[in-house]
C-alpha atoms as a PDB file:
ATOM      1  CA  UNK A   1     -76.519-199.792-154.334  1.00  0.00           C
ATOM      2  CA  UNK A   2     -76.253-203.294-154.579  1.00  0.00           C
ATOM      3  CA  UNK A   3     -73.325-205.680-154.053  1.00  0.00           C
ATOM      4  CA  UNK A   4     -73.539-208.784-155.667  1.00  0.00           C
ATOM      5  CA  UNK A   5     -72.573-212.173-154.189  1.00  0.00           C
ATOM      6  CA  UNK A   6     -71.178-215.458-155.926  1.00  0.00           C
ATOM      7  CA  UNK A   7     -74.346-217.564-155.159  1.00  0.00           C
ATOM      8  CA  UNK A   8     -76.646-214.632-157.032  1.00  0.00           C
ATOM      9  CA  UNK A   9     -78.227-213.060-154.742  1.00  0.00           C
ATOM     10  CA  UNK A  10     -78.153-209.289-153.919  1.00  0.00           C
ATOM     11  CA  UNK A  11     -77.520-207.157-150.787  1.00  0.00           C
ATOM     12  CA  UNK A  12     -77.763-203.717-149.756  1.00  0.00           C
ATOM     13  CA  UNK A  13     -74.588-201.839-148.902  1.00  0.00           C
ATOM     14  CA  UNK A  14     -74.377-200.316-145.545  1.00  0.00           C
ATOM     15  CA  UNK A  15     -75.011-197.141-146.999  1.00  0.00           C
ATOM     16  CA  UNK A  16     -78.918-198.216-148.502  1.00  0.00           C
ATOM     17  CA  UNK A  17     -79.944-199.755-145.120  1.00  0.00           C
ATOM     18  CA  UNK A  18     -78.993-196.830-143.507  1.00  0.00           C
ATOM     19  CA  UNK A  19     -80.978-194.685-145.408  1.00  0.00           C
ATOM     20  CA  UNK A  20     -83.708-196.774-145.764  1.00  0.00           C
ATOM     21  CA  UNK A  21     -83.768-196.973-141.788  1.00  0.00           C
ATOM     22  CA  UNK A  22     -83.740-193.285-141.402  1.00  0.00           C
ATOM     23  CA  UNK A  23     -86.547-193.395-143.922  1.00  0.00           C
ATOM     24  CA  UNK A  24     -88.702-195.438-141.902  1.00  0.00           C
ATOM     25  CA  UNK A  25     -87.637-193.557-138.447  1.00  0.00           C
ATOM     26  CA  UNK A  26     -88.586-190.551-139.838  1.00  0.00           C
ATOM     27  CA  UNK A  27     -92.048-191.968-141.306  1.00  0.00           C
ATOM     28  CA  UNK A  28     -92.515-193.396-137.481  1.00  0.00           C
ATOM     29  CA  UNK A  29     -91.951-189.877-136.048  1.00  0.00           C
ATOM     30  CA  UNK A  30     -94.141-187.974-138.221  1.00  0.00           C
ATOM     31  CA  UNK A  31     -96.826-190.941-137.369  1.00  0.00           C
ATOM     32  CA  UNK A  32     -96.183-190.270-133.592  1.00  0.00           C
ATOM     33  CA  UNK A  33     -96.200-186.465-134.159  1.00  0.00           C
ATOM     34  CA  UNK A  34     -99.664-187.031-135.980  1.00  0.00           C
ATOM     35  CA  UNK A  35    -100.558-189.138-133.249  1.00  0.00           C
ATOM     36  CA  UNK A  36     -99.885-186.785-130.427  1.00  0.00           C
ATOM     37  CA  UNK A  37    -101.528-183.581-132.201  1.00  0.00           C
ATOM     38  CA  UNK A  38    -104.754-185.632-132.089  1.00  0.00           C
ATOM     39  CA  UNK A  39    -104.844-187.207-128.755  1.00  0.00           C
ATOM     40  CA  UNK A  40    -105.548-184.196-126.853  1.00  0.00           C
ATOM     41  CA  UNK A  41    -108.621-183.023-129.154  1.00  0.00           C
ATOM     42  CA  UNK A  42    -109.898-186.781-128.926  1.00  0.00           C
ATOM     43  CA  UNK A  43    -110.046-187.291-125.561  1.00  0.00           C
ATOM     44  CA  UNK A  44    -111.911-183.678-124.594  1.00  0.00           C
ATOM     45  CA  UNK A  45    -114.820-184.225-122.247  1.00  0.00           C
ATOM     46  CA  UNK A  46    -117.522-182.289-120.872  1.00  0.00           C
ATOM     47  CA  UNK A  47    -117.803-181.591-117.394  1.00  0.00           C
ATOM     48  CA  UNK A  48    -121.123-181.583-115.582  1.00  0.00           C
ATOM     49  CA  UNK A  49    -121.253-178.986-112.881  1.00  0.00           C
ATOM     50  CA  UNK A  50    -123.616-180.041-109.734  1.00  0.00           C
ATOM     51  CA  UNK A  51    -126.568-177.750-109.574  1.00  0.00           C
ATOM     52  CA  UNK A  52    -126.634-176.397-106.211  1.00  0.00           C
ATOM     53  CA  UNK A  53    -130.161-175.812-106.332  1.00  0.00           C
ATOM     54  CA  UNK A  54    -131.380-179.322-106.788  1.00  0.00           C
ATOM     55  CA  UNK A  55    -129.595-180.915-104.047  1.00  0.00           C
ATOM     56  CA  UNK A  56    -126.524-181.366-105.612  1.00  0.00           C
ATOM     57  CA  UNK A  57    -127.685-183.396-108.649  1.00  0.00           C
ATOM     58  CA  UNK A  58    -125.968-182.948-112.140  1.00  0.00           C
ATOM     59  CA  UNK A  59    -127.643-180.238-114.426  1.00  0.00           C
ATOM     60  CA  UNK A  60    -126.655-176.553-116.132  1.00  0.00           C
ATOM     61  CA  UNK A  61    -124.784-173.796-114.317  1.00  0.00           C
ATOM     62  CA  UNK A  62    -126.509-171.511-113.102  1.00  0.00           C
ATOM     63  CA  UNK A  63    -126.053-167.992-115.231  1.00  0.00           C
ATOM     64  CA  UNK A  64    -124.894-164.825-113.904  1.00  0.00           C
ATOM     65  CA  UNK A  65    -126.947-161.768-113.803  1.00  0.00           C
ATOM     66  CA  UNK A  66    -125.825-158.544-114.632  1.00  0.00           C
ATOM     67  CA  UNK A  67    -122.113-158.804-115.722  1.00  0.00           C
ATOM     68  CA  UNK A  68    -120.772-158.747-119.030  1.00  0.00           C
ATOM     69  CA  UNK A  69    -118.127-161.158-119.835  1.00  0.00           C
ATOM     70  CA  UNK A  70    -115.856-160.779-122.268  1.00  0.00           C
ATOM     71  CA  UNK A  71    -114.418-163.955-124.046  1.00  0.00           C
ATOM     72  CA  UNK A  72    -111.197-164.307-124.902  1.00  0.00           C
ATOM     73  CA  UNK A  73    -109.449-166.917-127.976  1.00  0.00           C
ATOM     74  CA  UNK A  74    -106.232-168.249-128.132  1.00  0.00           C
ATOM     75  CA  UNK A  75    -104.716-169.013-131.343  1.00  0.00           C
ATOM     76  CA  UNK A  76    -103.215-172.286-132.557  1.00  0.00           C
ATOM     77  CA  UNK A  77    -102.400-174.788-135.039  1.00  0.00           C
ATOM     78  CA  UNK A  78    -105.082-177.229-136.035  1.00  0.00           C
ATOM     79  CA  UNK A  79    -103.823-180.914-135.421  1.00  0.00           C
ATOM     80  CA  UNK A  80    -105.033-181.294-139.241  1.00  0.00           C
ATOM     81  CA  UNK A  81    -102.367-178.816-140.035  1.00  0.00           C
ATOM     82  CA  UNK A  82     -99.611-180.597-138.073  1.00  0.00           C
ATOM     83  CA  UNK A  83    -100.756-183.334-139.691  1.00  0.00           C
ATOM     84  CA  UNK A  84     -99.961-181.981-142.956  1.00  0.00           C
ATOM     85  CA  UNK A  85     -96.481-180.269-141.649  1.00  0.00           C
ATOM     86  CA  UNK A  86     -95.027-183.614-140.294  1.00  0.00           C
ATOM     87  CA  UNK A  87     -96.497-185.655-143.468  1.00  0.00           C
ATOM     88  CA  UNK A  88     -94.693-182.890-146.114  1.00  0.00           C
ATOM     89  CA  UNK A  89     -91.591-182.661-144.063  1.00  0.00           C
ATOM     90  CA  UNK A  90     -91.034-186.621-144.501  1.00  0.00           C
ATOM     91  CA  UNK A  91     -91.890-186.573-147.910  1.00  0.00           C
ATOM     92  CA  UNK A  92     -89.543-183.969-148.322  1.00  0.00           C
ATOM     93  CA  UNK A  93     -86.621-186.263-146.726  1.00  0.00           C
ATOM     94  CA  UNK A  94     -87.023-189.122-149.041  1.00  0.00           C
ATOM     95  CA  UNK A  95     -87.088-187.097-152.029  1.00  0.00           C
ATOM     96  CA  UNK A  96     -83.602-185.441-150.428  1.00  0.00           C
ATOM     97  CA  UNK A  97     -82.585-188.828-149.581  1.00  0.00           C
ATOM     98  CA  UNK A  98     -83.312-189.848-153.064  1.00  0.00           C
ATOM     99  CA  UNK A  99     -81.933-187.232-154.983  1.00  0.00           C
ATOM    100  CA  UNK A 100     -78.284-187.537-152.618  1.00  0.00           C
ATOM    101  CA  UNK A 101     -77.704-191.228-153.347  1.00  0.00           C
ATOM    102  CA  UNK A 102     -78.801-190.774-157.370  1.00  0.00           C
ATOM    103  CA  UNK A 103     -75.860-188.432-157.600  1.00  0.00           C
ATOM    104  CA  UNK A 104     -73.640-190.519-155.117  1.00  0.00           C
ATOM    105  CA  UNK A 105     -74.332-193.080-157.248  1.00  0.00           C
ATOM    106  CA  UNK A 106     -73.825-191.856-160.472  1.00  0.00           C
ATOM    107  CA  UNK A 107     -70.380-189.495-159.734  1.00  0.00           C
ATOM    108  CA  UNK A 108     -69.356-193.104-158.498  1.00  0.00           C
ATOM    109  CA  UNK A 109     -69.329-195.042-162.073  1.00  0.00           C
ATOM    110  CA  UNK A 110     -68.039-192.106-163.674  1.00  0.00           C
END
């Protein structure tokens, strides 16, 4: 993992830095995944209707009479849960990354 040089110091081979940059691209994603799960729950507003009866100043809608509405839900994912998702998936790829260059390493010296 490490080559060393005459005046002592160390270096990471080209394989480490590559791996540690995918690490940190794929922390970076799941951060902007995280990010962009939130963004739209974050910046919901309320809308004020004009009330027609008071000369077009802000206040409630006015309710119907005599209809029944029915509501209806849509399903989704949480952001919380794409939170989780995106946070497991990149600890999953440095334990992966981990576990590939202990045995690269060690089926090398042997």
């Amino acid at each position: 993992m490490f080559t060393f040089l005459s005046l002592g110091t160390t270096r990471l081979d080209t394989d480490a830095r590559l791996g540690r940059i995918i690490a940190a691209l794929a922390a970076l994603t799941g951060g902007v995944l995280a990010w962009a799960a939130t963004v739209p729950a974050a910046s919901a507003a309320t809308l004020l209707i004009p009330d027609p009866g008071a000369g077009g100043a802000y206040g409630p809608a006015p309710a119907a009479t005599g209809r029944t509405v029915r509501v209806i839900t849509s399903g989704g994912i949480p952001g919380w849960q794409i939170t989780l998702i995106a946070l497991a998936a990149a600890i999953a790829a440095v334990f992966l990354d981990r576990a590939r260059a202990g045995r690269r390493s060690a089926s090398a010296t042997g």
